[in-house]
N, C-alpha and C. Protein backbone atom coordinates (compact mmCIF):
# COMPACT_ATOMS: atom_id res chain seq x y z
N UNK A 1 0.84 -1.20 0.00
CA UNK A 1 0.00 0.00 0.00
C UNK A 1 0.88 1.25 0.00
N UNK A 2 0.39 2.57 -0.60
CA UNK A 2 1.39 3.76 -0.89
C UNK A 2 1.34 4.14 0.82
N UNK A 3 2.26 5.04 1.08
CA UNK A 3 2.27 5.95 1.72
C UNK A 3 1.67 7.39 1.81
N UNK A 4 1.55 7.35 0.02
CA UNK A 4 0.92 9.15 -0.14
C UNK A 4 -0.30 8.61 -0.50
N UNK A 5 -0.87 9.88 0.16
CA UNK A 5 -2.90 9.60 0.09
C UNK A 5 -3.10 11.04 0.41
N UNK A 6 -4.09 11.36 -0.69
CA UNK A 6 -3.92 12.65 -1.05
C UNK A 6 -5.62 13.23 -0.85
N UNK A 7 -6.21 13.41 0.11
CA UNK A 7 -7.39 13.72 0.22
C UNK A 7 -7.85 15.48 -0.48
N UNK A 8 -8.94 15.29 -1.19
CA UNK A 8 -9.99 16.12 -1.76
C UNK A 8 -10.22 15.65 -3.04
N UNK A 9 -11.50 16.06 -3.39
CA UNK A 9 -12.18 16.05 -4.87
C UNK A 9 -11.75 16.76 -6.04
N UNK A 10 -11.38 16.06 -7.28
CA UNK A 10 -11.01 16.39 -8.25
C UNK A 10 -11.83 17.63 -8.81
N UNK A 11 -12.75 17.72 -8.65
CA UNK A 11 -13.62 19.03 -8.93
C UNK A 11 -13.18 20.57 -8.40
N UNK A 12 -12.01 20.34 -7.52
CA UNK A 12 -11.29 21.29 -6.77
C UNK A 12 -9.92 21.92 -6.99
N UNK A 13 -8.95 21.90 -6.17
CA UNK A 13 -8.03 22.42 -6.77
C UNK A 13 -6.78 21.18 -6.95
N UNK A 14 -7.62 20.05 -6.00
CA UNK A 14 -6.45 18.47 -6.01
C UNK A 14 -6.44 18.37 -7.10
N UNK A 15 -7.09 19.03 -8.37
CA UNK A 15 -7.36 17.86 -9.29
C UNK A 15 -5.79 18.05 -10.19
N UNK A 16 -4.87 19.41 -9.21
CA UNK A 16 -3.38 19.50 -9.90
C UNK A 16 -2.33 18.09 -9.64
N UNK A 17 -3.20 18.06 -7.70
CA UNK A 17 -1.69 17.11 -7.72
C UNK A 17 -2.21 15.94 -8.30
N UNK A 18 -3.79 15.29 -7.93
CA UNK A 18 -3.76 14.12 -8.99
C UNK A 18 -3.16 13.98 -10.18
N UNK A 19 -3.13 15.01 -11.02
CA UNK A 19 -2.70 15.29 -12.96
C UNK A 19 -1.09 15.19 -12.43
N UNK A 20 -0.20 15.91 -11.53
CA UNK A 20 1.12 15.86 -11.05
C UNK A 20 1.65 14.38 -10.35
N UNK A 21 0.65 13.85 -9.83
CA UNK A 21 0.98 12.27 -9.24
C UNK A 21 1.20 11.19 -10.36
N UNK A 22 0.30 11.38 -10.97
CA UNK A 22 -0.10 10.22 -12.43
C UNK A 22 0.79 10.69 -13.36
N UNK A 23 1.51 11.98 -13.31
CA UNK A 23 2.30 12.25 -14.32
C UNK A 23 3.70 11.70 -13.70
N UNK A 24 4.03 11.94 -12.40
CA UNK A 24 5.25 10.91 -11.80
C UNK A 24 5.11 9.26 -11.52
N UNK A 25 3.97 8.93 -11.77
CA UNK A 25 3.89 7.42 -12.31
C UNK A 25 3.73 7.08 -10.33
N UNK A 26 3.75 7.69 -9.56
CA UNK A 26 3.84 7.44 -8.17
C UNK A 26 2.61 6.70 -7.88
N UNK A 27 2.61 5.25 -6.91
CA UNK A 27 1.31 4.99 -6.46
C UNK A 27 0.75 5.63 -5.32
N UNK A 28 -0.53 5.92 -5.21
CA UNK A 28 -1.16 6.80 -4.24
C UNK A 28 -2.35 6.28 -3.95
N UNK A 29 -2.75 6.87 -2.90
CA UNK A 29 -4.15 6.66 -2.80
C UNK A 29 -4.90 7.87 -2.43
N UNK A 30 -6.26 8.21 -3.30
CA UNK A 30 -6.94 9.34 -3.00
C UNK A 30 -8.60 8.56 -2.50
N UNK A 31 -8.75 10.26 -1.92
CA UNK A 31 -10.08 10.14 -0.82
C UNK A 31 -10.82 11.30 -1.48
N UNK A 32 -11.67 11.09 -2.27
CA UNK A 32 -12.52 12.46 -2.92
C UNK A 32 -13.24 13.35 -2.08
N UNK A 33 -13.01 14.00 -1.12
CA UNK A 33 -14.23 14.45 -0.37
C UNK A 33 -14.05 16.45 -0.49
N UNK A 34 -15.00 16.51 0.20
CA UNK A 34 -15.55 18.28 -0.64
C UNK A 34 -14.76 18.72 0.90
N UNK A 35 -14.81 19.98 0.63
CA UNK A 35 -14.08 21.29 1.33
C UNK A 35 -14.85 21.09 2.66
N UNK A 36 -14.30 21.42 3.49
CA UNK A 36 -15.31 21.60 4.87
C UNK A 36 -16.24 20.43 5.46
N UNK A 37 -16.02 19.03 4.95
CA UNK A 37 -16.74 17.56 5.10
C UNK A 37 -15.74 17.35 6.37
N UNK A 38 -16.66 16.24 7.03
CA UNK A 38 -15.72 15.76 8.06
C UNK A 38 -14.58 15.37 7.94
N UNK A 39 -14.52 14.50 7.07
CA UNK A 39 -13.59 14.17 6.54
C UNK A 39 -11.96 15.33 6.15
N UNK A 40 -12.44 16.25 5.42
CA UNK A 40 -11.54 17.30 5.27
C UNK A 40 -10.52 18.05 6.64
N UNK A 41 -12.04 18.42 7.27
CA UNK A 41 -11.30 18.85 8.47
C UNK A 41 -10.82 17.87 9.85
N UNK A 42 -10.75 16.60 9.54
CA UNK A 42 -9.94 15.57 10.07
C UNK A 42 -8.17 15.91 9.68
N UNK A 43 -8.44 15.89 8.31
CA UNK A 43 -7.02 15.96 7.81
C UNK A 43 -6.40 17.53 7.99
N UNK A 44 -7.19 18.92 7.56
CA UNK A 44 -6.73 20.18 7.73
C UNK A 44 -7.43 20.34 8.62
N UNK A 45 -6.83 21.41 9.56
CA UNK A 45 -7.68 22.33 10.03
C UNK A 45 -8.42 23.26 10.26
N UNK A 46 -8.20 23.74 9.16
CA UNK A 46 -9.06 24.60 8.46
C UNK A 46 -10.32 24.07 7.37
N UNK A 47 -9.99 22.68 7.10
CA UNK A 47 -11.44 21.57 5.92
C UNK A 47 -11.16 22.37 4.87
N UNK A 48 -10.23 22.76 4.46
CA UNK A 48 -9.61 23.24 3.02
C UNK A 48 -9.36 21.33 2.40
N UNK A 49 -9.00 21.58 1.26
CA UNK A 49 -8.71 20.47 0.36
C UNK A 49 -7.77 21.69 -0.69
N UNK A 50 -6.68 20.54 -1.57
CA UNK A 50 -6.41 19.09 -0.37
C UNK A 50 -5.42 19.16 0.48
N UNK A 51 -5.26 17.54 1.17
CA UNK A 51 -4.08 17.96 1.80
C UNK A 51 -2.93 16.51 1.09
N UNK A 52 -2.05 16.39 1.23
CA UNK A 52 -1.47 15.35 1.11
C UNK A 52 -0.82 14.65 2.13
N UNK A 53 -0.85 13.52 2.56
CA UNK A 53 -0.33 12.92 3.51
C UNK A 53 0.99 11.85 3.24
N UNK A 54 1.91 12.21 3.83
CA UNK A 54 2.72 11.03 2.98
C UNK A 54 3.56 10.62 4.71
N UNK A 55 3.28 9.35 5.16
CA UNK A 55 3.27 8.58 6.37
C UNK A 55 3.10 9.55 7.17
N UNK A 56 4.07 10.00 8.19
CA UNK A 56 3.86 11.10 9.08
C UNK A 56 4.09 12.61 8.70
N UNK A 57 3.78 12.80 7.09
CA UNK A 57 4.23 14.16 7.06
C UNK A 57 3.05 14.71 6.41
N UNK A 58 2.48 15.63 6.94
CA UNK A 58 1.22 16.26 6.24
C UNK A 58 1.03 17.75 5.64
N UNK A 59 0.92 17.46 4.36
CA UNK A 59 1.02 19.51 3.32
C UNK A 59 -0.41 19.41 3.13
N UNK A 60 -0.40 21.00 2.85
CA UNK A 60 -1.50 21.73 2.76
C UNK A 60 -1.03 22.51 1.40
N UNK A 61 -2.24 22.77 0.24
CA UNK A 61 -1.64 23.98 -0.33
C UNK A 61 -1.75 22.97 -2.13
N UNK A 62 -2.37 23.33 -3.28
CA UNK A 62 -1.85 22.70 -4.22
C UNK A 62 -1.05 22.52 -4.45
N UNK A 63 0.49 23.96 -4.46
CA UNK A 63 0.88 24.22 -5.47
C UNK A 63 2.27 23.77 -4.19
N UNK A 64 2.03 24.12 -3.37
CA UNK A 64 3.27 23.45 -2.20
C UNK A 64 2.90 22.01 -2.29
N UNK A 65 2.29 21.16 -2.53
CA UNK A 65 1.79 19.67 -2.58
C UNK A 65 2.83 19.57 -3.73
N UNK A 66 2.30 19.98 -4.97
CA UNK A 66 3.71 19.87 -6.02
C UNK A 66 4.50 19.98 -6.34
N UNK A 67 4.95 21.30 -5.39
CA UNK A 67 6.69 21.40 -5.49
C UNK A 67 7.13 20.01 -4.47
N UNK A 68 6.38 19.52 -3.72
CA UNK A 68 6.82 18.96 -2.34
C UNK A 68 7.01 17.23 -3.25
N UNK A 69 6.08 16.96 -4.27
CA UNK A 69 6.46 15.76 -4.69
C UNK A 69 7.45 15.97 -6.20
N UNK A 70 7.66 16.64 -6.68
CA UNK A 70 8.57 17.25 -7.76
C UNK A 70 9.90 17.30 -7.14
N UNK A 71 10.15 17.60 -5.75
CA UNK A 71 11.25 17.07 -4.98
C UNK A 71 11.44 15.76 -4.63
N UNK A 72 10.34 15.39 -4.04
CA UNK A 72 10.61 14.17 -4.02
C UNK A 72 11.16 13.17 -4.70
């Protein structure tokens, strides 16, 4: 199973790092859920989307999500 799991709905602004994940061939796992769902604000604290989780390290932010796996 991956480590990165990348919660929010493609209808949003995840739908960069999904297009940025699949373009690094990386396995992941995503959780579609909307802005402000329980779910969301489990992971942020604010229930923004998305966030990315990769084991114990957790980003916020599209565009920091993609510089953060573009380093990787």
């Amino acid at each position: 199973m991956s480590s990165l799991r990348l919660i929010g709905s493609a209808r949003f602004r995840p739908l960069r790092n999904l297009w940025m994940l699949e373009e690094l061939g990386v396995p992941y796992v995503h959780e579609p859920v909307r802005p402000r769902s329980a779910e969301a604000n489990a992971s942020n604290p604010f229930g923004k989307v998305p966030t990315l989780i990769d084991g114990e390290f957790t980003i916020y932010e599209s565009v920091a999500i993609n510089t953060y796996l573009g380093d990787k």
